[in-house]
C-alpha atoms as a PDB file:
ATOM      1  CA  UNK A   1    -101.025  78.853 -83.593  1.00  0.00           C
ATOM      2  CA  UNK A   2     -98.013  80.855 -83.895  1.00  0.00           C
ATOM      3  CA  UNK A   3     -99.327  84.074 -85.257  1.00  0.00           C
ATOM      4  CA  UNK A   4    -102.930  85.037 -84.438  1.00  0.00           C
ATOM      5  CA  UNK A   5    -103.892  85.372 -88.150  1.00  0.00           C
ATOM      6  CA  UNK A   6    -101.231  84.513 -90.797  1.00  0.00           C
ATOM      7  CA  UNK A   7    -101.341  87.339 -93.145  1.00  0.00           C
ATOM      8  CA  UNK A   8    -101.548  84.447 -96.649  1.00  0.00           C
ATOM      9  CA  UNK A   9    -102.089  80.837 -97.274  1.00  0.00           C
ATOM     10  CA  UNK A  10    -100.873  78.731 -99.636  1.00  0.00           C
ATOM     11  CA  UNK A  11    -103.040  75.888-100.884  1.00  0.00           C
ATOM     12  CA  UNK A  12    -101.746  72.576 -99.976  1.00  0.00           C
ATOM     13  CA  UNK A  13     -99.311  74.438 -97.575  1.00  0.00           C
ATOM     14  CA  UNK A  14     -99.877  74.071 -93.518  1.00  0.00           C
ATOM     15  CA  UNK A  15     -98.214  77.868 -93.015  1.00  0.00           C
ATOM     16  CA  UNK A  16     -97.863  77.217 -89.390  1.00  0.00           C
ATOM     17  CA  UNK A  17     -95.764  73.977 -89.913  1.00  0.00           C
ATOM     18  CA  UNK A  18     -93.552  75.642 -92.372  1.00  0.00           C
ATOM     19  CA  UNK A  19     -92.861  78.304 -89.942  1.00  0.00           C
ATOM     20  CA  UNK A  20     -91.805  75.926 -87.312  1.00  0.00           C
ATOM     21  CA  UNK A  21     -89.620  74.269 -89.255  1.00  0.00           C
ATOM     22  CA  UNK A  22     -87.989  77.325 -90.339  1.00  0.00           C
ATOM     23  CA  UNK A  23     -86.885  78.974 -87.335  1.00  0.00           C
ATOM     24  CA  UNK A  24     -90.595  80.023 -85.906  1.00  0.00           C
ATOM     25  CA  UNK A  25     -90.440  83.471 -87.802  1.00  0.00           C
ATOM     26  CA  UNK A  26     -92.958  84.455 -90.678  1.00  0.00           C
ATOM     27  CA  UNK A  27     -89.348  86.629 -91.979  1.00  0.00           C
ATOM     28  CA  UNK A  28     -87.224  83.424 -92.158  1.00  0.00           C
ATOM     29  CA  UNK A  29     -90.256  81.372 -93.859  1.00  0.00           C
ATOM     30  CA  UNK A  30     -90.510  83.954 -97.011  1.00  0.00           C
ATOM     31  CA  UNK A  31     -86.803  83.382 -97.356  1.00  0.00           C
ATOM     32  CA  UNK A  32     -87.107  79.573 -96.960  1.00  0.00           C
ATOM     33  CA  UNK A  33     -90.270  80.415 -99.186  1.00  0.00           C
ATOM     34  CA  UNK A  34     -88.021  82.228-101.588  1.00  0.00           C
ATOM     35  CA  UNK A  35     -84.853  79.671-101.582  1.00  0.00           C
ATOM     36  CA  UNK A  36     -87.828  76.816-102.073  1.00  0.00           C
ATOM     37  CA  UNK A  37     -89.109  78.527-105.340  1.00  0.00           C
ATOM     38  CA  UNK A  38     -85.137  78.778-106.445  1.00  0.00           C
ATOM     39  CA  UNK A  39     -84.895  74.789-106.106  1.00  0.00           C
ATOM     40  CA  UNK A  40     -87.664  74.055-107.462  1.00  0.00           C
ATOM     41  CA  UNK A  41     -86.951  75.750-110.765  1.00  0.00           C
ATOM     42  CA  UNK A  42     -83.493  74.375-111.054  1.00  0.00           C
ATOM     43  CA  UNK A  43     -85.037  70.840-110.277  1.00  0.00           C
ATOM     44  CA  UNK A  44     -88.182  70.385-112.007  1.00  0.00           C
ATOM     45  CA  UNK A  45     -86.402  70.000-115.508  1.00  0.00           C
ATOM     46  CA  UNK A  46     -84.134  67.251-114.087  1.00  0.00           C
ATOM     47  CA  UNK A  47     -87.215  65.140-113.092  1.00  0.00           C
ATOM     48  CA  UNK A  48     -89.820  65.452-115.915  1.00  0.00           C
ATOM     49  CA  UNK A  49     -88.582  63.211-117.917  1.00  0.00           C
ATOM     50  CA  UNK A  50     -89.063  59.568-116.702  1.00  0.00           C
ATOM     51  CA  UNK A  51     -86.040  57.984-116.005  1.00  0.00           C
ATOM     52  CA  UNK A  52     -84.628  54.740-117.157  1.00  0.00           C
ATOM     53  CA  UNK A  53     -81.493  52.616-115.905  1.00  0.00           C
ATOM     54  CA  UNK A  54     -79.023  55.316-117.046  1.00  0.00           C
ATOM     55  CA  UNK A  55     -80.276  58.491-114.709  1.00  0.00           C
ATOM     56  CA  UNK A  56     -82.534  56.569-111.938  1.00  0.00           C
ATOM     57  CA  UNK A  57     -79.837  57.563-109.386  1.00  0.00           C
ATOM     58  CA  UNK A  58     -79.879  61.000-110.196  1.00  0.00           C
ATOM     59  CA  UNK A  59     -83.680  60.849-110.387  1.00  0.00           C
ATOM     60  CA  UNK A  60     -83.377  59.862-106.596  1.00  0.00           C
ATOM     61  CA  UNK A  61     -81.363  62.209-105.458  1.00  0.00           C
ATOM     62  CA  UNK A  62     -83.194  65.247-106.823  1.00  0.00           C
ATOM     63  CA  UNK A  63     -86.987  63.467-105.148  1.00  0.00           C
ATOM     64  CA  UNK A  64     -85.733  63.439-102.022  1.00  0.00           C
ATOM     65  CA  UNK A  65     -83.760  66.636-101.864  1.00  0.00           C
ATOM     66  CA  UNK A  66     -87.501  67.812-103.184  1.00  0.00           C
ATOM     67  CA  UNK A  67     -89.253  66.023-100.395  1.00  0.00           C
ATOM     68  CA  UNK A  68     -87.618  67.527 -98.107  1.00  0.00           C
ATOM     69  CA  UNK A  69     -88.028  71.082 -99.364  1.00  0.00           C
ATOM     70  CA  UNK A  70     -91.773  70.254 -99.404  1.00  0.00           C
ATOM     71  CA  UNK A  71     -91.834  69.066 -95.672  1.00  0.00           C
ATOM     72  CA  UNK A  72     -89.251  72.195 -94.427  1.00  0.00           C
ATOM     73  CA  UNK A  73     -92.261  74.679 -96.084  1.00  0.00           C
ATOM     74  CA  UNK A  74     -95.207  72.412 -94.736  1.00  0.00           C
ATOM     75  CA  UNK A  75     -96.224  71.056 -97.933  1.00  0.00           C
ATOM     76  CA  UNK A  76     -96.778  67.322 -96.061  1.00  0.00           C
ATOM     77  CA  UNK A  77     -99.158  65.448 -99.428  1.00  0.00           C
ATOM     78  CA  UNK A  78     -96.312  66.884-102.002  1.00  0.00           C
ATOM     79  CA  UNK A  79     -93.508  65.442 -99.386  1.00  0.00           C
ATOM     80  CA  UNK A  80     -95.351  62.299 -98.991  1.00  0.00           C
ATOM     81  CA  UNK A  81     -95.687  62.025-102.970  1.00  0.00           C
ATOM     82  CA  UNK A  82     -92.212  62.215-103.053  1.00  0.00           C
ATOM     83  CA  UNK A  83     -91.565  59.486-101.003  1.00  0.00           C
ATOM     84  CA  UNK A  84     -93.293  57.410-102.967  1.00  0.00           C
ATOM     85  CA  UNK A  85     -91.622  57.915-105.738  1.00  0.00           C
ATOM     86  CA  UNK A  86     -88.298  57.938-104.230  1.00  0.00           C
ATOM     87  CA  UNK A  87     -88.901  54.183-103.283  1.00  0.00           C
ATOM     88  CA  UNK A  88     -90.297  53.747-106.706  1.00  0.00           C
ATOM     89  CA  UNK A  89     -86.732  55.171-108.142  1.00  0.00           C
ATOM     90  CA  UNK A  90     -85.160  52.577-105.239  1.00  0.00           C
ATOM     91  CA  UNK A  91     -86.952  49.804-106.387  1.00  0.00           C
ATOM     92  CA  UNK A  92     -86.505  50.668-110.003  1.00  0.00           C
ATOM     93  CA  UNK A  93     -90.405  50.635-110.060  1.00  0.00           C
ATOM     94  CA  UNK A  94     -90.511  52.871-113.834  1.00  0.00           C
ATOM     95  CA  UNK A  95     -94.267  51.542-114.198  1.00  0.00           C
ATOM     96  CA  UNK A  96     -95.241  53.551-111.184  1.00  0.00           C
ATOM     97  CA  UNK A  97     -93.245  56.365-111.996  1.00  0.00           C
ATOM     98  CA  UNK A  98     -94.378  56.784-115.077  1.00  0.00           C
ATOM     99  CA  UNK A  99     -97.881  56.541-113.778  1.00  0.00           C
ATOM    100  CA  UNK A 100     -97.121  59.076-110.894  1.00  0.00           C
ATOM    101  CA  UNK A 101     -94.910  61.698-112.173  1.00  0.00           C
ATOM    102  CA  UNK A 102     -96.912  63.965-114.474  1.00  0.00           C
ATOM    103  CA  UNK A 103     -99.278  64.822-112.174  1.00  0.00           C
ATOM    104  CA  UNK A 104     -96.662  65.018-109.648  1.00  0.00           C
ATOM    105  CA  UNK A 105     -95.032  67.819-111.308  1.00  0.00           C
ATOM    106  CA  UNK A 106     -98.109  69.510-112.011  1.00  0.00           C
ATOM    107  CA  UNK A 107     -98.887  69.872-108.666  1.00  0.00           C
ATOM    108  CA  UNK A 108     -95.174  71.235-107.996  1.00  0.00           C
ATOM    109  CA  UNK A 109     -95.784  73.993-110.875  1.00  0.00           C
ATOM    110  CA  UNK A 110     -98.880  74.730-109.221  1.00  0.00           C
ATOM    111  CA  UNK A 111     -97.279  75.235-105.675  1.00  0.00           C
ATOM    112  CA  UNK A 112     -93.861  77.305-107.025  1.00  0.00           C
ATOM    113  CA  UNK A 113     -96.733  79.567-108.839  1.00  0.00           C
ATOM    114  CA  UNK A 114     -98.968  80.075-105.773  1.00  0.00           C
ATOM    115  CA  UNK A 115     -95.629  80.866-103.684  1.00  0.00           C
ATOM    116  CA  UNK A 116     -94.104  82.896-106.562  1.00  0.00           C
ATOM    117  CA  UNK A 117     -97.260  85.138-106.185  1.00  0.00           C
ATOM    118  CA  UNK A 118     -97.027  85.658-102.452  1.00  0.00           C
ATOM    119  CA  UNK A 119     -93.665  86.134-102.556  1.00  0.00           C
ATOM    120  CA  UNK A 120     -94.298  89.054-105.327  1.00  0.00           C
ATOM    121  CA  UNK A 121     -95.898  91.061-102.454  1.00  0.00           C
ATOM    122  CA  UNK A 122     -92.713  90.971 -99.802  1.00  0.00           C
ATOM    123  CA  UNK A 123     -90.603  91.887-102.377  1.00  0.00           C
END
């Protein structure tokens, strides 16, 4: 354990992981925490609607650049959800997508609103 008691927790979140990843200081996580809810809000409009031959690629792009901002906080089920749907959006797999993606985002507004609370406190 890095700290001996981590002073929040964030459902769905392994703190200590996201802390690693970010340089090993809880100060550089709430800015990683902060630049995290920042992406998110610029991204979740560009993948709520289910794509179709026309916008797959950018689709793509914007899944992984999100599972990877879910892994760099410690958010390991919403980065692995991710990856599944960026090999549905390889494999042009729009059935699975479809079936995937609402809930998908709902967890992702859940997350940005749990962080988006913590954060209110360091600010």
């Amino acid at each position: 354990m890095i700290e001996n008691k981590l002073p929040f927790s964030i459902p769905g979140v392994d703190i200590e992981s996201g802390i690693v990843y970010s340089g090993g200081t809880m100060e550089f996580y709430i800015k990683v925490l902060s630049i995290f809810c920042i992406d998110v809000k610029e991204r979740l409009p560009l993948i709520q609607i289910i794509p179709d031959d026309s916008n797959i690629t950018k689709f793509y792009t914007h899944i992984h650049a999100l599972k990877s901002s879910f892994a760099s906080i410690g958010a390991k089920e919403l980065s692995d959800r991710a990856a599944l749907l960026e090999t549905d959006s390889r494999n042009n797999d729009f059935k699975s997508i479809k079936n995937n993606l609402a809930d998908f985002v709902n967890r992702i507004i859940e997350l940005e609103n749990n962080i988006t609370k913590i954060l209110e406190s360091y600010t």
